[in-house]
N, C-alpha and C. Protein backbone atom coordinates (compact mmCIF):
# COMPACT_ATOMS: atom_id res chain seq x y z
N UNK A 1 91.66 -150.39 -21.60
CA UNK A 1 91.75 -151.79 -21.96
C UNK A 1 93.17 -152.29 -21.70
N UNK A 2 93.28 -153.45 -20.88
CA UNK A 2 95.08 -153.94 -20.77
C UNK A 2 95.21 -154.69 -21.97
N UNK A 3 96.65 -154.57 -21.44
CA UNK A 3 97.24 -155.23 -23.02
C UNK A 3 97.21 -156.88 -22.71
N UNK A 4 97.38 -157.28 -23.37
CA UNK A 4 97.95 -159.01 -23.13
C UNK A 4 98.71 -159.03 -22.61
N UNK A 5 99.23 -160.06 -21.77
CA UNK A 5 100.34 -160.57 -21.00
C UNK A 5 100.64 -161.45 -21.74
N UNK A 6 102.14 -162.10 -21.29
CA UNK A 6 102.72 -163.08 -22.17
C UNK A 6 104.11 -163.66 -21.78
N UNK A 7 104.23 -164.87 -22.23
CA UNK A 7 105.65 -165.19 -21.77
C UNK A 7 105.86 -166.11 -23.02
N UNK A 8 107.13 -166.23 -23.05
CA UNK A 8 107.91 -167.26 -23.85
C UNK A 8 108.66 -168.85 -23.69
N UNK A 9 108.14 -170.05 -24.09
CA UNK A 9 108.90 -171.21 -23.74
C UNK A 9 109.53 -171.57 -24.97
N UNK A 10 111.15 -171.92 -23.83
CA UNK A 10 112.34 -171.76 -24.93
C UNK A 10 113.04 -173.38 -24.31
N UNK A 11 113.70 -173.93 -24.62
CA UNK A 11 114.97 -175.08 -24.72
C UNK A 11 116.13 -174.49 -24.34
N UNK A 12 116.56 -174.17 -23.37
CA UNK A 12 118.68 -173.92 -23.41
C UNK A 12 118.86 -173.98 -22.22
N UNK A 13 120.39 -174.28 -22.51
CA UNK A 13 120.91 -175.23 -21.84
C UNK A 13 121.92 -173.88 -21.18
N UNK A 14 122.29 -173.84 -20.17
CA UNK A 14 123.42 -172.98 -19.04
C UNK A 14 124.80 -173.78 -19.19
N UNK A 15 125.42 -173.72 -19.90
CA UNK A 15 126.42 -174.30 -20.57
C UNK A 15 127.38 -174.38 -19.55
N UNK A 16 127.69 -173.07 -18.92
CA UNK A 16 128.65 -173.01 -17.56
C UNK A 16 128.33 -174.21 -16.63
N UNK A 17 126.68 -174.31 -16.28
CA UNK A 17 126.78 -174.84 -15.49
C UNK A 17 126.77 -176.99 -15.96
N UNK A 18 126.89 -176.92 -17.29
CA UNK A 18 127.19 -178.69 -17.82
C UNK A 18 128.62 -178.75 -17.96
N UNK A 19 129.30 -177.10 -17.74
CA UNK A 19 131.03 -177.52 -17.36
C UNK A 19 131.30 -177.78 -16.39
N UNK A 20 130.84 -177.50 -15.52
CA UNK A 20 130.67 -177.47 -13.80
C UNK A 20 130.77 -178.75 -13.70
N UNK A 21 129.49 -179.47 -14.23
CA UNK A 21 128.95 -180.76 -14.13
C UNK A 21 129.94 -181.53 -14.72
N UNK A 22 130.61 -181.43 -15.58
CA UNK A 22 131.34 -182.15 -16.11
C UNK A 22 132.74 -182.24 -15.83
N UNK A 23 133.30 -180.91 -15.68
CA UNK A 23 134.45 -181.03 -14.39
C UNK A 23 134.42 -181.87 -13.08
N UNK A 24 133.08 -181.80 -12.67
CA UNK A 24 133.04 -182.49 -11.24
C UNK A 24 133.13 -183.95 -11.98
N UNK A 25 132.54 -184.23 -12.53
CA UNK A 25 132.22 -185.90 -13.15
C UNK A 25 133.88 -186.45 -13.36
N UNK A 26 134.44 -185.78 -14.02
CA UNK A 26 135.87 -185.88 -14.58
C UNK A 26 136.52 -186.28 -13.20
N UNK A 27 136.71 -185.42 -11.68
CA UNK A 27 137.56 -185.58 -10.64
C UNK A 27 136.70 -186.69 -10.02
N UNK A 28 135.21 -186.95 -10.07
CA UNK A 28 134.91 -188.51 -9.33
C UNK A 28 135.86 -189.47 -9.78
N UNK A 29 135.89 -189.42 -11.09
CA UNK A 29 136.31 -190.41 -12.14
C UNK A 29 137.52 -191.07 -11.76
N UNK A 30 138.04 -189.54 -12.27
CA UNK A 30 139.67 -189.99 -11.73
C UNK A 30 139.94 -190.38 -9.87
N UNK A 31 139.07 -190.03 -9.12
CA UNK A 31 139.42 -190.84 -7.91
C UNK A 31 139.05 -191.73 -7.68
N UNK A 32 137.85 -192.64 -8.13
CA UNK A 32 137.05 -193.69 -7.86
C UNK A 32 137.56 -194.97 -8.18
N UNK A 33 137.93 -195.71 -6.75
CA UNK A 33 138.14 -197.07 -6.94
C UNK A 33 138.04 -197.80 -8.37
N UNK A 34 136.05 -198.13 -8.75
CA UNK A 34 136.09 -198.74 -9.52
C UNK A 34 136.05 -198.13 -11.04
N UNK A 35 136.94 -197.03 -11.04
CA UNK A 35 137.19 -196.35 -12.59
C UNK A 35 138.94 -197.03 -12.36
N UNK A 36 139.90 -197.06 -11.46
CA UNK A 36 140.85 -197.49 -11.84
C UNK A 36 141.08 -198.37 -12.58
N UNK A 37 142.47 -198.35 -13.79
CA UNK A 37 142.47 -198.73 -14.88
C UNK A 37 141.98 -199.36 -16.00
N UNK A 38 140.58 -198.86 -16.00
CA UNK A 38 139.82 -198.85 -17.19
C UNK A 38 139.57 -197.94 -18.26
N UNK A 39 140.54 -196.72 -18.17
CA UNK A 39 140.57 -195.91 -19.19
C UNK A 39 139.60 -194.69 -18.99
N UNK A 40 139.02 -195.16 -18.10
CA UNK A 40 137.62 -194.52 -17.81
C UNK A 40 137.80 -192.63 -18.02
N UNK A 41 137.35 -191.84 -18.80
CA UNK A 41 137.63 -190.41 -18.98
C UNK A 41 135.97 -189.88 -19.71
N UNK A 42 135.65 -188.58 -19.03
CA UNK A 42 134.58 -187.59 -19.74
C UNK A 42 135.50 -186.70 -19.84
N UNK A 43 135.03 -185.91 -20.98
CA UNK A 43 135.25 -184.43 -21.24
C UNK A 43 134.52 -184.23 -22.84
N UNK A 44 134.98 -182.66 -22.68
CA UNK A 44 134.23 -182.05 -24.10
C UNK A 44 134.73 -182.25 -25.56
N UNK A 45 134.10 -182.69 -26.67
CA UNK A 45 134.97 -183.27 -27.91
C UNK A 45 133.98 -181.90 -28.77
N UNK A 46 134.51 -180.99 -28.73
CA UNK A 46 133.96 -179.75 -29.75
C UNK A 46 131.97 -179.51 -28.59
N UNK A 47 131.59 -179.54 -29.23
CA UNK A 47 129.90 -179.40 -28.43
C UNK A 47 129.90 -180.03 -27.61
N UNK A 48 129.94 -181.59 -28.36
CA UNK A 48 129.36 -182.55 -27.49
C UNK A 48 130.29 -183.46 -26.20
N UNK A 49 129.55 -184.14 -25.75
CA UNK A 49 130.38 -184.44 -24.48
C UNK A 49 131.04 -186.02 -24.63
N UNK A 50 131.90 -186.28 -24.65
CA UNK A 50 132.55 -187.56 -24.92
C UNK A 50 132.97 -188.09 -23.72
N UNK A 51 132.44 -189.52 -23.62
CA UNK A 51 132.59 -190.44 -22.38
C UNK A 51 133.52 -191.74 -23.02
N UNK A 52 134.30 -191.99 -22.13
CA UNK A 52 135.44 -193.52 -23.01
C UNK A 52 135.43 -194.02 -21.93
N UNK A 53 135.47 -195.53 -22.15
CA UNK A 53 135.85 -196.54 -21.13
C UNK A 53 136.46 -198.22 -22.10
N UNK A 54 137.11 -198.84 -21.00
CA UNK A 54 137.41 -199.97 -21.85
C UNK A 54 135.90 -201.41 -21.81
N UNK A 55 135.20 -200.80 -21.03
CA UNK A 55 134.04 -201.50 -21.66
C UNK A 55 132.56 -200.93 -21.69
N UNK A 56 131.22 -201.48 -21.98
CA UNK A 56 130.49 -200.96 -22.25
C UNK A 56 129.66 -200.28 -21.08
N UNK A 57 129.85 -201.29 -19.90
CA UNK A 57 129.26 -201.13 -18.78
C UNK A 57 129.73 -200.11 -17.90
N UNK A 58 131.25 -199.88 -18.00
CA UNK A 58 132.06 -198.58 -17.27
C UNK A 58 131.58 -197.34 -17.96
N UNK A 59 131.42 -197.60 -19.37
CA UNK A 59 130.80 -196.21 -20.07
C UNK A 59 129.55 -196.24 -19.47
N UNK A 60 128.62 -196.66 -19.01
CA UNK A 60 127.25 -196.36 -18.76
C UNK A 60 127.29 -195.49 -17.40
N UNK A 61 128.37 -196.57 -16.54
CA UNK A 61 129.04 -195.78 -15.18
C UNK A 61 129.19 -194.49 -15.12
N UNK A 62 129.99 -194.18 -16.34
CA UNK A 62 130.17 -192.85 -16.55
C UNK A 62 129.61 -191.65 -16.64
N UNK A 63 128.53 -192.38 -17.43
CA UNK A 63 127.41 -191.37 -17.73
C UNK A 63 126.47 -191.31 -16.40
N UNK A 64 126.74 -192.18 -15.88
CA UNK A 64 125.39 -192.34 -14.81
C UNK A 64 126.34 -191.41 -13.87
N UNK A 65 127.26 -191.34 -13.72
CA UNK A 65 127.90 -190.00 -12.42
C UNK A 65 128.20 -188.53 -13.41
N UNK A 66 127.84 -188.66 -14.36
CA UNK A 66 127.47 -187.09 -15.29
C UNK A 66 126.15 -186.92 -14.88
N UNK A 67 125.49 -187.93 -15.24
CA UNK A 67 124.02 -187.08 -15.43
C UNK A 67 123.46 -186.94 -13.39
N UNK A 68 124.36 -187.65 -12.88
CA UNK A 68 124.01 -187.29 -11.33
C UNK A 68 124.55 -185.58 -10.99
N UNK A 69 125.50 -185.72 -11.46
CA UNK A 69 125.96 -184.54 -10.99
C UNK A 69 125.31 -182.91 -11.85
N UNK A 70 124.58 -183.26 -12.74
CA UNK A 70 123.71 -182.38 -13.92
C UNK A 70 122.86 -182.29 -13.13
N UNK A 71 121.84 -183.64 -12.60
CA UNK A 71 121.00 -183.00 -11.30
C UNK A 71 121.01 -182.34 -10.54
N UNK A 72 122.43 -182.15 -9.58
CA UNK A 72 122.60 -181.92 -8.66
C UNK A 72 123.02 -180.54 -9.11
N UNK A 73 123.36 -179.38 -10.18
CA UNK A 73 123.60 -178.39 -10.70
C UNK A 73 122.13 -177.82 -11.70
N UNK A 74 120.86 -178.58 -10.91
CA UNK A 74 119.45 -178.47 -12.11
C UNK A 74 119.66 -178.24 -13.06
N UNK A 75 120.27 -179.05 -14.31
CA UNK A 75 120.00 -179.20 -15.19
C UNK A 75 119.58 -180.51 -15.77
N UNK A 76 118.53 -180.30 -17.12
CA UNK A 76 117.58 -181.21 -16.70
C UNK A 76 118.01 -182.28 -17.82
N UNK A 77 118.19 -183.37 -17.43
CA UNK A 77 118.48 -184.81 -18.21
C UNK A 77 118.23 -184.53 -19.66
N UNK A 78 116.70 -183.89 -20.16
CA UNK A 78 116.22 -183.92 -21.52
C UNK A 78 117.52 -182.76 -22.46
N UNK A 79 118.24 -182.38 -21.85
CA UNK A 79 119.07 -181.42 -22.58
C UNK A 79 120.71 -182.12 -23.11
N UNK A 80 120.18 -182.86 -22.94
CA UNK A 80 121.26 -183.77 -22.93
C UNK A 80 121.13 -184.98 -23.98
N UNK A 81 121.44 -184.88 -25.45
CA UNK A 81 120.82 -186.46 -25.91
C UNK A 81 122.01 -187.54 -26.11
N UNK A 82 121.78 -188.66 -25.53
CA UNK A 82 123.10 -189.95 -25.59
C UNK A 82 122.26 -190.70 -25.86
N UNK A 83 123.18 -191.46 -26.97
CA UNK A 83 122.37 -193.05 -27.65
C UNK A 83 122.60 -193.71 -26.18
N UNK A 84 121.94 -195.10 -26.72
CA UNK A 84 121.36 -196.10 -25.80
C UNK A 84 122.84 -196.85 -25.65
N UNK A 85 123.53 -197.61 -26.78
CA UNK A 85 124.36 -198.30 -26.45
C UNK A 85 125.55 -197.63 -26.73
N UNK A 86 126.64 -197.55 -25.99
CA UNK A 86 128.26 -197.41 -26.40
C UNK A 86 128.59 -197.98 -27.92
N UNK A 87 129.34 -197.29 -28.50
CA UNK A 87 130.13 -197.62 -29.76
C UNK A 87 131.35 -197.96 -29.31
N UNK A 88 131.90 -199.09 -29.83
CA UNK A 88 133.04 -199.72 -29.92
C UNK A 88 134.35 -198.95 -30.92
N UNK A 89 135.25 -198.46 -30.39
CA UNK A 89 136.60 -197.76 -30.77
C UNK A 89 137.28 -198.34 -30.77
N UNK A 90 138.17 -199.03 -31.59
CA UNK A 90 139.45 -199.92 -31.30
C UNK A 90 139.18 -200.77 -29.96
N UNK A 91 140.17 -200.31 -29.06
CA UNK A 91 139.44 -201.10 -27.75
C UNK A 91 139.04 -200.78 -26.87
N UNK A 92 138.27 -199.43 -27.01
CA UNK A 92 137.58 -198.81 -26.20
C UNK A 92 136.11 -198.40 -26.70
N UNK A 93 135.18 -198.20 -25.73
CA UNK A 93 134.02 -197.74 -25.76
C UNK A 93 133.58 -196.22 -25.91
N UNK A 94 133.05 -195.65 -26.30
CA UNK A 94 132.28 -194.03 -26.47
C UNK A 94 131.25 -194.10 -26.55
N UNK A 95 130.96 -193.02 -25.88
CA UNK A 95 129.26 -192.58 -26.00
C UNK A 95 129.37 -191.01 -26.01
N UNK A 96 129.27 -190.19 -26.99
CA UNK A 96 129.13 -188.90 -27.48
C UNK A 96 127.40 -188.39 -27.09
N UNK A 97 127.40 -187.70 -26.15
CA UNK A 97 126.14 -186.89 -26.03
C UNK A 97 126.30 -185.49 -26.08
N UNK A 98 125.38 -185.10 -27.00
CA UNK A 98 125.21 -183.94 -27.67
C UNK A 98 124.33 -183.53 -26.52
N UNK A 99 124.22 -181.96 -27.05
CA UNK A 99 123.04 -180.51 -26.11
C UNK A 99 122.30 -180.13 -27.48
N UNK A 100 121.16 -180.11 -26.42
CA UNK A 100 120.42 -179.72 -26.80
C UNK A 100 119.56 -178.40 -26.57
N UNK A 101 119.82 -177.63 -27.70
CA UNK A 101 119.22 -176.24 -27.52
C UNK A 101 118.45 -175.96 -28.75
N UNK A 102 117.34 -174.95 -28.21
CA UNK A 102 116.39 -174.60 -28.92
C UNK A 102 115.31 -176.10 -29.18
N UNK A 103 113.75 -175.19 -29.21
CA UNK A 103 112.94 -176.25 -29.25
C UNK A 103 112.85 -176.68 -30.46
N UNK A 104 112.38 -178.15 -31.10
CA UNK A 104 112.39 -178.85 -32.21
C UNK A 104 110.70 -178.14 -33.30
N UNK A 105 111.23 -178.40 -34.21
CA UNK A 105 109.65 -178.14 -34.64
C UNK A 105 108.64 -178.85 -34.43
N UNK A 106 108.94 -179.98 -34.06
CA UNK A 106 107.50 -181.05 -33.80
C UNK A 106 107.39 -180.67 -32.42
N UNK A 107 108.25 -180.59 -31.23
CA UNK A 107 108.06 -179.79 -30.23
C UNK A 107 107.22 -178.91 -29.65
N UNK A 108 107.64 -178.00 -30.71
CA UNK A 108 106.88 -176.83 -30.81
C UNK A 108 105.58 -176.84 -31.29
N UNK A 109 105.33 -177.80 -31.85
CA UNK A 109 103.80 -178.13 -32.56
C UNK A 109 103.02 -178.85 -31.32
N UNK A 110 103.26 -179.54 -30.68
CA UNK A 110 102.96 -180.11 -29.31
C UNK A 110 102.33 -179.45 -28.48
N UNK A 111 103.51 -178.45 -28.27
CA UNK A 111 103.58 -177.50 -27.17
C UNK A 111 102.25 -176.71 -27.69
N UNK A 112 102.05 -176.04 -28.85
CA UNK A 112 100.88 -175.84 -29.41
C UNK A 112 99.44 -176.43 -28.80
N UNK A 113 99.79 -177.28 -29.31
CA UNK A 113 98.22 -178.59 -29.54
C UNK A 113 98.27 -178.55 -27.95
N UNK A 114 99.01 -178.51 -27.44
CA UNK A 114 98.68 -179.13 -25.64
C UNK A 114 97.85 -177.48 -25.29
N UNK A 115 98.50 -176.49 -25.70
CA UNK A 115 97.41 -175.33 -24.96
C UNK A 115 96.36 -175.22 -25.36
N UNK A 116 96.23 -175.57 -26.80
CA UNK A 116 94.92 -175.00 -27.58
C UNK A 116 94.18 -176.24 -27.28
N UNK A 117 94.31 -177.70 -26.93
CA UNK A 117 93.79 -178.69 -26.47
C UNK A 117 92.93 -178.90 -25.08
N UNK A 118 94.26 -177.98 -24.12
CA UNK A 118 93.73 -178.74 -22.29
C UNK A 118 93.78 -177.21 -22.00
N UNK A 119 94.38 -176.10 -22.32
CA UNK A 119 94.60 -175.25 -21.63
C UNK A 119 93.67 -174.21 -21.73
N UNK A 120 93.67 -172.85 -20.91
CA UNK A 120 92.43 -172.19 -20.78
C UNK A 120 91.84 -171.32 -21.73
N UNK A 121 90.71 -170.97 -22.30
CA UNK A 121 89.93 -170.69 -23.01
C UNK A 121 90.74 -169.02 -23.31
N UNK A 122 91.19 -168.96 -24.46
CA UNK A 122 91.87 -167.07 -24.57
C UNK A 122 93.12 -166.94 -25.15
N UNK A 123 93.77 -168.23 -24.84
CA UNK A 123 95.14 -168.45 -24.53
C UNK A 123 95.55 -168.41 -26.12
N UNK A 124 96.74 -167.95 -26.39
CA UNK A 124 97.07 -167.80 -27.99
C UNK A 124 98.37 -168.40 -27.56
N UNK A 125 98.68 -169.11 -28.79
CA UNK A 125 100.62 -169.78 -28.95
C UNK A 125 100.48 -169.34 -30.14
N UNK A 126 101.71 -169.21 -30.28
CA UNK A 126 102.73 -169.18 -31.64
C UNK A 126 103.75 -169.18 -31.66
N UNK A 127 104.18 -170.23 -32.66
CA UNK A 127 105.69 -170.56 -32.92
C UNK A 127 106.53 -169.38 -33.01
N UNK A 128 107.75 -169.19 -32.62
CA UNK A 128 108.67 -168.23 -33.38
C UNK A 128 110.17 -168.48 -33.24
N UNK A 129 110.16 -169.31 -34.53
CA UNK A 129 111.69 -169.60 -35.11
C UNK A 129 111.89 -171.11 -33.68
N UNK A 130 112.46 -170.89 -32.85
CA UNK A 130 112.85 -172.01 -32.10
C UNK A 130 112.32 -172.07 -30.43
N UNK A 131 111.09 -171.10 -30.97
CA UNK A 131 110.63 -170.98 -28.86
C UNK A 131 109.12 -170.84 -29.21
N UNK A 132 108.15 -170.50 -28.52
CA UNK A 132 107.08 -170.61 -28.51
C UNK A 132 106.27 -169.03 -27.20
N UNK A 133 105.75 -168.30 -28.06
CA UNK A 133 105.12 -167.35 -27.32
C UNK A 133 104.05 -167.58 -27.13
N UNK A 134 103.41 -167.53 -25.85
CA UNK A 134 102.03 -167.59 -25.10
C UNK A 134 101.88 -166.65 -24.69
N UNK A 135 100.74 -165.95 -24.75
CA UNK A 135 99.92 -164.48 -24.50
C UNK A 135 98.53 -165.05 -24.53
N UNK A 136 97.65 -164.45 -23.10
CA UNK A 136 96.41 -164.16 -22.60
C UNK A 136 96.48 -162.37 -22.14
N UNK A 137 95.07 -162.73 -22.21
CA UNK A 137 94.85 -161.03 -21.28
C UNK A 137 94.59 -161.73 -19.75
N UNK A 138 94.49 -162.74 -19.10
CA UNK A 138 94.40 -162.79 -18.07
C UNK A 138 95.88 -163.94 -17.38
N UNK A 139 96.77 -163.02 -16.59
CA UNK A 139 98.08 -164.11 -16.06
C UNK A 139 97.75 -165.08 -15.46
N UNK A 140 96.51 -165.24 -14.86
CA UNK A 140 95.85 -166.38 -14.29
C UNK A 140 96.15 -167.95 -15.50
N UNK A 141 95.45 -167.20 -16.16
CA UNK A 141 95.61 -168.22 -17.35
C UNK A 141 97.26 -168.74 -18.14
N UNK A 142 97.33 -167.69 -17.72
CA UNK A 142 99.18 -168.10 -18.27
C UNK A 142 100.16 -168.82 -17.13
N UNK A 143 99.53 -168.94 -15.54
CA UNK A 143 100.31 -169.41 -14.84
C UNK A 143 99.93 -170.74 -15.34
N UNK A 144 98.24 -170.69 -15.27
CA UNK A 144 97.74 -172.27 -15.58
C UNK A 144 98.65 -173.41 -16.92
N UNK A 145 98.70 -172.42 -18.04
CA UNK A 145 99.32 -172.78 -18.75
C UNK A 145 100.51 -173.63 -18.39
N UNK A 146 101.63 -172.62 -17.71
CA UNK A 146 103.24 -172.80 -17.31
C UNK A 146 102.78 -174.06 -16.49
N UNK A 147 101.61 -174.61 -15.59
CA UNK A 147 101.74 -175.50 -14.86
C UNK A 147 101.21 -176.54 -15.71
N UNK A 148 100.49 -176.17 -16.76
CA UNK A 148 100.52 -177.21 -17.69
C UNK A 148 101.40 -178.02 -18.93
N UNK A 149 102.18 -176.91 -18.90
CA UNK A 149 103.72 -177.17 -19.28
C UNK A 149 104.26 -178.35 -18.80
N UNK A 150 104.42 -177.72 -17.08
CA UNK A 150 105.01 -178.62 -16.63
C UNK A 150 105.35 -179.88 -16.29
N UNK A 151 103.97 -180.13 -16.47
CA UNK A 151 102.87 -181.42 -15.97
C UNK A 151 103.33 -182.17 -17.03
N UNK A 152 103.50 -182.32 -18.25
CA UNK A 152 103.30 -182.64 -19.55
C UNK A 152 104.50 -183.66 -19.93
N UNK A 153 103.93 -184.85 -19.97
CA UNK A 153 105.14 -185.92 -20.35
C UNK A 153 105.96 -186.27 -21.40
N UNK A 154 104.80 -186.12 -22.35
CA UNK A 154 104.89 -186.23 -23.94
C UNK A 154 106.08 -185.44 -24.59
N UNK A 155 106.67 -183.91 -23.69
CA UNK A 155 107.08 -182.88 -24.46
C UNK A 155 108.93 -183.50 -24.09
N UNK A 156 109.82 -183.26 -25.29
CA UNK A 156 111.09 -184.25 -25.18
C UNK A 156 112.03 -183.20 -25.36
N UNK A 157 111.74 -181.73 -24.35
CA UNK A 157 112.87 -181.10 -24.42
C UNK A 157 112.71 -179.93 -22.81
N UNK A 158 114.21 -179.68 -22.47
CA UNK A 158 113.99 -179.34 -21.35
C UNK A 158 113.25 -177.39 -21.31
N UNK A 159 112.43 -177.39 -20.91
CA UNK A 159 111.80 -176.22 -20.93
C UNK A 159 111.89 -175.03 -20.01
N UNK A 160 112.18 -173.66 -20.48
CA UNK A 160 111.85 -172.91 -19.54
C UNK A 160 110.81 -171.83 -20.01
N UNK A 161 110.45 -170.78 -19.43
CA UNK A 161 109.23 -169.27 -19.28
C UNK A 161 109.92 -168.68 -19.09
N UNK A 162 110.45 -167.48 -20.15
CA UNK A 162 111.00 -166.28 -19.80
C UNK A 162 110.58 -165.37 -20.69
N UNK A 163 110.74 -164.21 -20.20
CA UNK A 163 109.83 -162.85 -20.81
C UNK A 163 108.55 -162.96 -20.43
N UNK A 164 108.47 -163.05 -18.69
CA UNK A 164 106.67 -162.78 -18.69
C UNK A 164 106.47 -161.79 -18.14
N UNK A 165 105.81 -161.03 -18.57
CA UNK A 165 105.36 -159.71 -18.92
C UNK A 165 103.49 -159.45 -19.22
């Protein structure tokens, strides 16, 4: 009799590579025409990632050549959470976006309901602590799964499959 197969979906973030991303963001910054003298600066404030500009619209700028360059190093937008509007600092703007690691519990309840809902007949989930283990006896069914993962709009964190076995 085989054993079950199985893999694990987890949330985390490659931290090296959102320094990468964020180093590069930092030297656009500082060379780019329209960042001159607006204060315009990213870098790291403890975790999270701190963006300043002297107005609201240069901060959005900002972020919009971070999160280009996060693409361009695959990492995926959802790992990343920034409010909607800039906060006002004396006379400058911020926008603090936090990382996001490990999956949420409602997440994880999702991630649940979506296999035991659409996915193939065998298939077992269970929560554990901040990731989610999926085990079938057939990998067929567990690829189906991972592509049903993927597919999946609803789910608000960046996902990966590791430990399949």
């Amino acid at each position: 009799m085989a054993a079950d197969s199985s893999f694990d979906v987890v949330s985390k973030v490659d931290r090296q590579e959102v320094d990468n991303a964020l180093n590069q963001a930092a030297k656009e910054i500082a060379q780019r025409y329209d960042f001159k003298g607006v204060g315009a600066s990213i870098s790291w404030s403890g975790d999270a990632v701190l963006m300043v500009a002297n107005s609201p619209e240069r901060v959005k700028a900002v972020l919009d050549v971070f999160q280009t360059k996060l693409i361009r190093r695959n990492v995926s937008l959802k790992a990343i959470d920034t409010p909607d509007e800039p906060q006002p600092s004396g006379k400058e703007y911020r926008l603090v976006g936090t990382l996001r690691e490990g999956l949420s519990q409602e997440n994880a309840k999702r991630i649940t309901k979506l296999i035991r809902d659409q996915g193939p007949k065998g298939v077992k989930a269970q929560i554990m602590g901040d990731e989610v283990r999926v085990s079938s006896k057939s990998r067929n069914d567990l690829q189906a799964v991972i592509a049903l993962l993927k597919g999946a709009e609803d789910i608000d964190a960046a996902l990966q499959f590791v430990n399949y076995r």
